[in-house]
PDB file of N, CA and C in Angstrom:
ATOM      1  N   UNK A   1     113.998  78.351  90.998  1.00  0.00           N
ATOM      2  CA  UNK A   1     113.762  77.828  92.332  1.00  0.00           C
ATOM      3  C   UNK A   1     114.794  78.377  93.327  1.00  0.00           C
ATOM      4  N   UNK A   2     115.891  78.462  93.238  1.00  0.00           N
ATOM      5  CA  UNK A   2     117.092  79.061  93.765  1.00  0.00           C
ATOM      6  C   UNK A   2     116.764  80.356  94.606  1.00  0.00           C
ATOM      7  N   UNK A   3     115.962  81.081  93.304  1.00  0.00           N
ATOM      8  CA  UNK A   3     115.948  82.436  93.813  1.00  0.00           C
ATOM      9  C   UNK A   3     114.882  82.353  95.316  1.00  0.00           C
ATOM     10  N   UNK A   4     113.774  81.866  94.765  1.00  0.00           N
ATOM     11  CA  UNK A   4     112.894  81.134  95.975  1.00  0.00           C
ATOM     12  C   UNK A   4     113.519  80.880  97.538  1.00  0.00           C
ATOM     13  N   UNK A   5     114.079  80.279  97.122  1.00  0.00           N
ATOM     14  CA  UNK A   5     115.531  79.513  98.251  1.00  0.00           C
ATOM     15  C   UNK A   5     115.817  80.744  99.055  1.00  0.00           C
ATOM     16  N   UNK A   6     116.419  81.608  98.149  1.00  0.00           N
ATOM     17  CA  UNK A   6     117.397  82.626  98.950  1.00  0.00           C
ATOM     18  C   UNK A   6     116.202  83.683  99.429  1.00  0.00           C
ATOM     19  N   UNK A   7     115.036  83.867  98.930  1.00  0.00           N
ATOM     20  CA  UNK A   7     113.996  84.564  99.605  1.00  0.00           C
ATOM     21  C   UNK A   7     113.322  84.255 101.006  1.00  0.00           C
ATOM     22  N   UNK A   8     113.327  82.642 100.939  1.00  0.00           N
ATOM     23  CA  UNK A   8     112.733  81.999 101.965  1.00  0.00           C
ATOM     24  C   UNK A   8     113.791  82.320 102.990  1.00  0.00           C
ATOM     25  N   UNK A   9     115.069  82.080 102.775  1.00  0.00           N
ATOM     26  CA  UNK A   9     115.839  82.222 104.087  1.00  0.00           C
ATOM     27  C   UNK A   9     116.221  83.785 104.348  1.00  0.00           C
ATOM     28  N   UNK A  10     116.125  84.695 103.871  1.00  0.00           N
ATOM     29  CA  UNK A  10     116.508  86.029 103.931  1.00  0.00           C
ATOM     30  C   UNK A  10     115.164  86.467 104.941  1.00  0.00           C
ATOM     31  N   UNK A  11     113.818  85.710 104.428  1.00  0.00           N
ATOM     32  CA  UNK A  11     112.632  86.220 105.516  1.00  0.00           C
ATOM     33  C   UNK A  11     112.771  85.748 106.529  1.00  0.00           C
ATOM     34  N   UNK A  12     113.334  83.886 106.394  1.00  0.00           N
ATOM     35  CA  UNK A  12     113.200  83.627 108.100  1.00  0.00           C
ATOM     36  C   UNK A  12     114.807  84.462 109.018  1.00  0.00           C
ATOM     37  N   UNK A  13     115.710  84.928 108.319  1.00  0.00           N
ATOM     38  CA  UNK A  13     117.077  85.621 109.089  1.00  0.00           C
ATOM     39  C   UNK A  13     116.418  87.337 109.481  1.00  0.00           C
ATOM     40  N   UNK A  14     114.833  87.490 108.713  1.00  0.00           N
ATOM     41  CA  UNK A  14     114.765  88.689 109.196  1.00  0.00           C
ATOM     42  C   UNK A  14     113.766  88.903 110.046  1.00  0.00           C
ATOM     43  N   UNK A  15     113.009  87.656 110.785  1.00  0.00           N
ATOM     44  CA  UNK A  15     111.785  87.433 111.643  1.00  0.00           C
ATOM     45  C   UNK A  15     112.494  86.866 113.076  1.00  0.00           C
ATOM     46  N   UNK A  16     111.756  87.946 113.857  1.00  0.00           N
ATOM     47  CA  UNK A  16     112.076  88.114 114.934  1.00  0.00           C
ATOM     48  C   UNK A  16     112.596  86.850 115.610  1.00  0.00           C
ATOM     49  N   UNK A  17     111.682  85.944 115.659  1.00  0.00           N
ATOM     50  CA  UNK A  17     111.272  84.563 116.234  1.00  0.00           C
ATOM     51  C   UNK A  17     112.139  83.583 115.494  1.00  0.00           C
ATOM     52  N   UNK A  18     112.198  83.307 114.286  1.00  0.00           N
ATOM     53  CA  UNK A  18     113.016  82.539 113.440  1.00  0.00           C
ATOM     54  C   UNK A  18     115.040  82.842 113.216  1.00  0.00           C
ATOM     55  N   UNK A  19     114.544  84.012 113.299  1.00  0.00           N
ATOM     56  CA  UNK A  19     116.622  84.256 113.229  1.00  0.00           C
ATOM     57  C   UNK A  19     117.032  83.386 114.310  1.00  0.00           C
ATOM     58  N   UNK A  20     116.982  83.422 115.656  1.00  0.00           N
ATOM     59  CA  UNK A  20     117.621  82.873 116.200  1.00  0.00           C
ATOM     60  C   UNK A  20     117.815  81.562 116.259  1.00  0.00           C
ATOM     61  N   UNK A  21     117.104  81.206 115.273  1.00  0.00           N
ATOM     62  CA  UNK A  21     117.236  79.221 114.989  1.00  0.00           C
ATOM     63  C   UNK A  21     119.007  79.091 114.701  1.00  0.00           C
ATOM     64  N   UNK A  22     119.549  78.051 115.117  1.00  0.00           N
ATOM     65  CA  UNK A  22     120.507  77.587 114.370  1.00  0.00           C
ATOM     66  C   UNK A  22     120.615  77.768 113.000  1.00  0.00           C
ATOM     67  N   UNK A  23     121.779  77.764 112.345  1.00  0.00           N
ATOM     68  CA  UNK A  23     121.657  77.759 110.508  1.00  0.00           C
ATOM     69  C   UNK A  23     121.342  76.604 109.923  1.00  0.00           C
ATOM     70  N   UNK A  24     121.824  75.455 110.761  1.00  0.00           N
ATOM     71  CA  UNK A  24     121.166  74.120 109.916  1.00  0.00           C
ATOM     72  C   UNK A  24     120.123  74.103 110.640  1.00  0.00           C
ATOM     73  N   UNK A  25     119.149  74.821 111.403  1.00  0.00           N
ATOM     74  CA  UNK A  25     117.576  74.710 111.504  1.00  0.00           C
ATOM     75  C   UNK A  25     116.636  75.283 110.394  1.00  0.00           C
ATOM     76  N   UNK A  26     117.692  76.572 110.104  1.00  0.00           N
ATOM     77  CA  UNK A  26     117.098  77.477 108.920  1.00  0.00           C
ATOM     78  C   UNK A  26     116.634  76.903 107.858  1.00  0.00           C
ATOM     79  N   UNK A  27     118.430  76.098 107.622  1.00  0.00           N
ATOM     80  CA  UNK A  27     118.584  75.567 106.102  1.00  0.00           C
ATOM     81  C   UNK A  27     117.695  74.082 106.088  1.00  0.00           C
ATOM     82  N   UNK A  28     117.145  73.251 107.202  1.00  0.00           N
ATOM     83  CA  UNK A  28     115.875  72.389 106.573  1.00  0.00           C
ATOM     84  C   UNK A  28     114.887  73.097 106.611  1.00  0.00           C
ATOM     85  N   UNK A  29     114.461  74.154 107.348  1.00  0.00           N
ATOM     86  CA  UNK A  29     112.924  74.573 106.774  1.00  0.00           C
ATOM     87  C   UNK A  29     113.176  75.430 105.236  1.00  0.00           C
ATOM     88  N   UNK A  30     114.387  76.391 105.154  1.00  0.00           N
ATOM     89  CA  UNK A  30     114.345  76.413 103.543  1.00  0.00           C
ATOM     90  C   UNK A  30     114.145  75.396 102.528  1.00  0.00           C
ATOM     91  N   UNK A  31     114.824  73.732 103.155  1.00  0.00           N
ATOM     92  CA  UNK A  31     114.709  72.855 102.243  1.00  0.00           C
ATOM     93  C   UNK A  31     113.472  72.297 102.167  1.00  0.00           C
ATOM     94  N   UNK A  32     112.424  72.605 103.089  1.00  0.00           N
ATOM     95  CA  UNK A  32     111.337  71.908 103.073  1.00  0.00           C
ATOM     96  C   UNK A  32     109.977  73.138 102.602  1.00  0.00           C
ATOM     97  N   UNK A  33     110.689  73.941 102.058  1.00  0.00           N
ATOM     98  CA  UNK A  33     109.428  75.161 101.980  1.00  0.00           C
ATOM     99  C   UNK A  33     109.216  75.128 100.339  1.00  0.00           C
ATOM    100  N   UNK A  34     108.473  75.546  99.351  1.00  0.00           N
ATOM    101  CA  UNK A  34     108.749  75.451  98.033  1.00  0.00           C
ATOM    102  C   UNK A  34     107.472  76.319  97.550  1.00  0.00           C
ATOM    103  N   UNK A  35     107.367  77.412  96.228  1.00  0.00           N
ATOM    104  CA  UNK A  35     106.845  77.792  95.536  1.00  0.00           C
ATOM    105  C   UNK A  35     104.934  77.794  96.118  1.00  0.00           C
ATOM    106  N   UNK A  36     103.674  78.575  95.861  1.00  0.00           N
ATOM    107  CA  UNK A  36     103.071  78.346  95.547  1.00  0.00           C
ATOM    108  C   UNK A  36     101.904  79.137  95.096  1.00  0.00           C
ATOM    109  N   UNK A  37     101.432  79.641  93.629  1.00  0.00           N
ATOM    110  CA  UNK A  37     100.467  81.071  93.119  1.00  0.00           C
ATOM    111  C   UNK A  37      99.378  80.598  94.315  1.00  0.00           C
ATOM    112  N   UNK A  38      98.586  81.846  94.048  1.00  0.00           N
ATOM    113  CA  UNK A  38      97.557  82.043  94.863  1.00  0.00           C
ATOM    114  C   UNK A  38      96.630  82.575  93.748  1.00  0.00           C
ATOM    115  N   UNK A  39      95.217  82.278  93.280  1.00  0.00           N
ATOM    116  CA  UNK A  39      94.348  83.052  92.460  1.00  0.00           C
ATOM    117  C   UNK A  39      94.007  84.381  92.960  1.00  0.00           C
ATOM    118  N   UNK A  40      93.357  85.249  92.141  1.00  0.00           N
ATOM    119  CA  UNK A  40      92.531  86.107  92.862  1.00  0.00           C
ATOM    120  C   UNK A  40      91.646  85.749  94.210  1.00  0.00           C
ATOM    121  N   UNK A  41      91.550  86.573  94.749  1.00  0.00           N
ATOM    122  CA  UNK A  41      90.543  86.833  95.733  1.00  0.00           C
ATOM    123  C   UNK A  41      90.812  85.531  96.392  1.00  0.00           C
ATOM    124  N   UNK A  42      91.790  84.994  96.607  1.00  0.00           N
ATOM    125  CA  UNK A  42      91.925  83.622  96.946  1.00  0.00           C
ATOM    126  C   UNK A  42      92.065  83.998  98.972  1.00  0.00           C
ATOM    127  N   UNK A  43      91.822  83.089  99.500  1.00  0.00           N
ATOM    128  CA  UNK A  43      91.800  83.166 101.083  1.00  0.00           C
ATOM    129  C   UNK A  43      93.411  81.780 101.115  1.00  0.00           C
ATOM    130  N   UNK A  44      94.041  82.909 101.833  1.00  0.00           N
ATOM    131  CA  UNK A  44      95.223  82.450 102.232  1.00  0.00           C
ATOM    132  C   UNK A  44      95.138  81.511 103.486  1.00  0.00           C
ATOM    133  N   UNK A  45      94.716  81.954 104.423  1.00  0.00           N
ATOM    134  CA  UNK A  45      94.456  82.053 106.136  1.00  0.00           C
ATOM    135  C   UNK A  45      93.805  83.173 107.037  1.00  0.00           C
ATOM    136  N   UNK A  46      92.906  82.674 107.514  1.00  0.00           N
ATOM    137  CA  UNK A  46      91.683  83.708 107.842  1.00  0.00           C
ATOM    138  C   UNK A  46      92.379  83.763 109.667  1.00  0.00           C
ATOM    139  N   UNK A  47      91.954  84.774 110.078  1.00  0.00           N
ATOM    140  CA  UNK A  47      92.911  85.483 111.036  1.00  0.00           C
ATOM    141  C   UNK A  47      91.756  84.721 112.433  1.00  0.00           C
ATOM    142  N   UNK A  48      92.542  84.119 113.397  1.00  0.00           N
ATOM    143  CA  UNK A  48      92.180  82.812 114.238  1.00  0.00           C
ATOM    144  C   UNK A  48      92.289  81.639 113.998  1.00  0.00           C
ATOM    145  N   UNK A  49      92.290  81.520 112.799  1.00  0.00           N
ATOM    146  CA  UNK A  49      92.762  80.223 112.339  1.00  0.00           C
ATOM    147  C   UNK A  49      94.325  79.400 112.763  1.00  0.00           C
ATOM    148  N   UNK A  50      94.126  78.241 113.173  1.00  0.00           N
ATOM    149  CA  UNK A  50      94.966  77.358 114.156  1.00  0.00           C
ATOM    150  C   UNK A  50      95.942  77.003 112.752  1.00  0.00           C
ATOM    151  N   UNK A  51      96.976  77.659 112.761  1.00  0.00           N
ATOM    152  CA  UNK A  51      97.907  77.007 111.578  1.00  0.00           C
ATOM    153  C   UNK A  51      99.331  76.565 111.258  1.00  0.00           C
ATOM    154  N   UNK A  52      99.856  75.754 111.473  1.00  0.00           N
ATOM    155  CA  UNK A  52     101.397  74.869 111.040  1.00  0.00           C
ATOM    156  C   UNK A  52     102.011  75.260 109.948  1.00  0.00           C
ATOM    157  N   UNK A  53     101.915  76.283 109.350  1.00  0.00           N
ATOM    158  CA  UNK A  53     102.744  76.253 107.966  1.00  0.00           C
ATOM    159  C   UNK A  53     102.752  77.928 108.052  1.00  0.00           C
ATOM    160  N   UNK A  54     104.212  78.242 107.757  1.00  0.00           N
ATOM    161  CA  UNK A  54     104.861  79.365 107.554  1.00  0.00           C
ATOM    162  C   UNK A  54     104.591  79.858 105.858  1.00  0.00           C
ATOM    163  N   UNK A  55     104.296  81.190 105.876  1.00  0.00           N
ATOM    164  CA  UNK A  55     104.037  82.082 104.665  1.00  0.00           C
ATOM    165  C   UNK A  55     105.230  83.272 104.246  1.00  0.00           C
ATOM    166  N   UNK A  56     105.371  83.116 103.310  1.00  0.00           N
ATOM    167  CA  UNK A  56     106.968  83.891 102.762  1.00  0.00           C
ATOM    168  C   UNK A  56     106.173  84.708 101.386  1.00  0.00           C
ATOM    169  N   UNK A  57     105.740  85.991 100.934  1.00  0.00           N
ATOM    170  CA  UNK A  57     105.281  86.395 100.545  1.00  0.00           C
ATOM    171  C   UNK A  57     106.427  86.947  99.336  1.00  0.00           C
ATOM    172  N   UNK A  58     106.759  86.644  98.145  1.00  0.00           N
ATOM    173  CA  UNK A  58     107.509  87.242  97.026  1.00  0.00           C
ATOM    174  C   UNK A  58     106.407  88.340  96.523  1.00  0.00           C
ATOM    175  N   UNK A  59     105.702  87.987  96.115  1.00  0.00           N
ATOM    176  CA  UNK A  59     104.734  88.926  95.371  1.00  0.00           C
ATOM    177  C   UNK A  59     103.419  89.497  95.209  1.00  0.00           C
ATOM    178  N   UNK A  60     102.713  90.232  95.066  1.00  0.00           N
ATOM    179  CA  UNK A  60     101.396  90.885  95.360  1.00  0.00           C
ATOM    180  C   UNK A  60     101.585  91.571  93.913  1.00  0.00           C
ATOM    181  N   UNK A  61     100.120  91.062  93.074  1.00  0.00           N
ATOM    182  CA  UNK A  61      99.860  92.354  92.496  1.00  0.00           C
ATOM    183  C   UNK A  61      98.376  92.330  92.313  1.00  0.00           C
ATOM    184  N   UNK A  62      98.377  93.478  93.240  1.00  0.00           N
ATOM    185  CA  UNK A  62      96.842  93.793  93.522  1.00  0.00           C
ATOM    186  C   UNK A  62      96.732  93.670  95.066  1.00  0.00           C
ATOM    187  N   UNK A  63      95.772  93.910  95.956  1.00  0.00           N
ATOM    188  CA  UNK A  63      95.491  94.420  97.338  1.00  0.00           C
ATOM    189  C   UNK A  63      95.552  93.072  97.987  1.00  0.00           C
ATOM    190  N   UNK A  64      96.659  92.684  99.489  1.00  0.00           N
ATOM    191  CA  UNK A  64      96.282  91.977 100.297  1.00  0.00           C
ATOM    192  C   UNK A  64      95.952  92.610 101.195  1.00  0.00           C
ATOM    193  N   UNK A  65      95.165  92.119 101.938  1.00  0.00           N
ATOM    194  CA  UNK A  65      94.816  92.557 103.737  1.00  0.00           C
ATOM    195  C   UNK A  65      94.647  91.532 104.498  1.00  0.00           C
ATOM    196  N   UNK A  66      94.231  92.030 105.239  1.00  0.00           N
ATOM    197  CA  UNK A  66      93.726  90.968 107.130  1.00  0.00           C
ATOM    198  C   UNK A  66      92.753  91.209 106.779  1.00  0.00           C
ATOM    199  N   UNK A  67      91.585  90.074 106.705  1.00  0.00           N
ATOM    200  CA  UNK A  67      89.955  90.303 107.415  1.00  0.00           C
ATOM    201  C   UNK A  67      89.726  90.050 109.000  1.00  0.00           C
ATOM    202  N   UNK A  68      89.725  90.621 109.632  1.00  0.00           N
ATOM    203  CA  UNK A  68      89.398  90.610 111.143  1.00  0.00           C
ATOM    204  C   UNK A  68      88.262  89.648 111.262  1.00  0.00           C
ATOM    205  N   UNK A  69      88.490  89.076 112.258  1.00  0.00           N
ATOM    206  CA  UNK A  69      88.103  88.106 112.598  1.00  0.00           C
ATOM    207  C   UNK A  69      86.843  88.494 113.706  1.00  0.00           C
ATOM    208  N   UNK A  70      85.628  88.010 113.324  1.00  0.00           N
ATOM    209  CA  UNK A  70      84.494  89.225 113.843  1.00  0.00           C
ATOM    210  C   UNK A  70      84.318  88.512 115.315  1.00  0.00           C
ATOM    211  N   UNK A  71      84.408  87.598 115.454  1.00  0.00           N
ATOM    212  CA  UNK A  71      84.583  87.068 116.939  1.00  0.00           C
ATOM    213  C   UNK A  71      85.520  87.293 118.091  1.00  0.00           C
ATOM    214  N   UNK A  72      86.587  87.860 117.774  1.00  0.00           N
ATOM    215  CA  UNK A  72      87.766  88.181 118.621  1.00  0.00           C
ATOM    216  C   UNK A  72      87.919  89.605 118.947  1.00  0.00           C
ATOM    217  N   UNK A  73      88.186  89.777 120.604  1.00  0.00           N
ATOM    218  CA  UNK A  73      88.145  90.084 121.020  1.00  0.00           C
ATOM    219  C   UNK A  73      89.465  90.740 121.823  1.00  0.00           C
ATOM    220  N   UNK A  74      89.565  92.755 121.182  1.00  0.00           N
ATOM    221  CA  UNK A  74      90.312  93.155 121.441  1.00  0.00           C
ATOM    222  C   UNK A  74      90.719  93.001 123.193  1.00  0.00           C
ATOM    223  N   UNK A  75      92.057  93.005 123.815  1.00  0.00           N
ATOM    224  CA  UNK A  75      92.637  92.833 124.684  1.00  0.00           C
ATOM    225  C   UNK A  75      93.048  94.774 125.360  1.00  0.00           C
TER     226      UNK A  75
END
């Protein structure tokens, strides 16, 4: 779990938006973030989708992507 720990905060010290939090802002969302597999072909978060919860990616084996979102509309 530890190692987890030190992954979660190494991504939010290297995201644009999140570094500049305070360190005890960091260190409760590290404390509140924890572990979780994903199956195959599993749908993470589909791109437009309205969402509250931060994603910290350790591992891939096998292809992720973006599915574009067929309603939205380049700018």
């Amino acid at each position: 779990m530890m190692r987890s720990k030190d992954l979660i905060k190494e991504a939010i010290l290297d995201n644009d938006f999140m570094k500049n939090l305070e360190l005890s802002q960091i260190q409760e969302i590290v404390d509140c973030m924890y572990p979780v597999e994903y199956g195959k072909d599993s749908c993470i978060i589909k791109e437009g989708d309205v969402g509250s919860l931060v994603y910290v990616m350790e591992a891939c084996t096998g292809n992720l992507g973006v599915i574009p979102d067929p309603t939205s509309v380049d700018l």
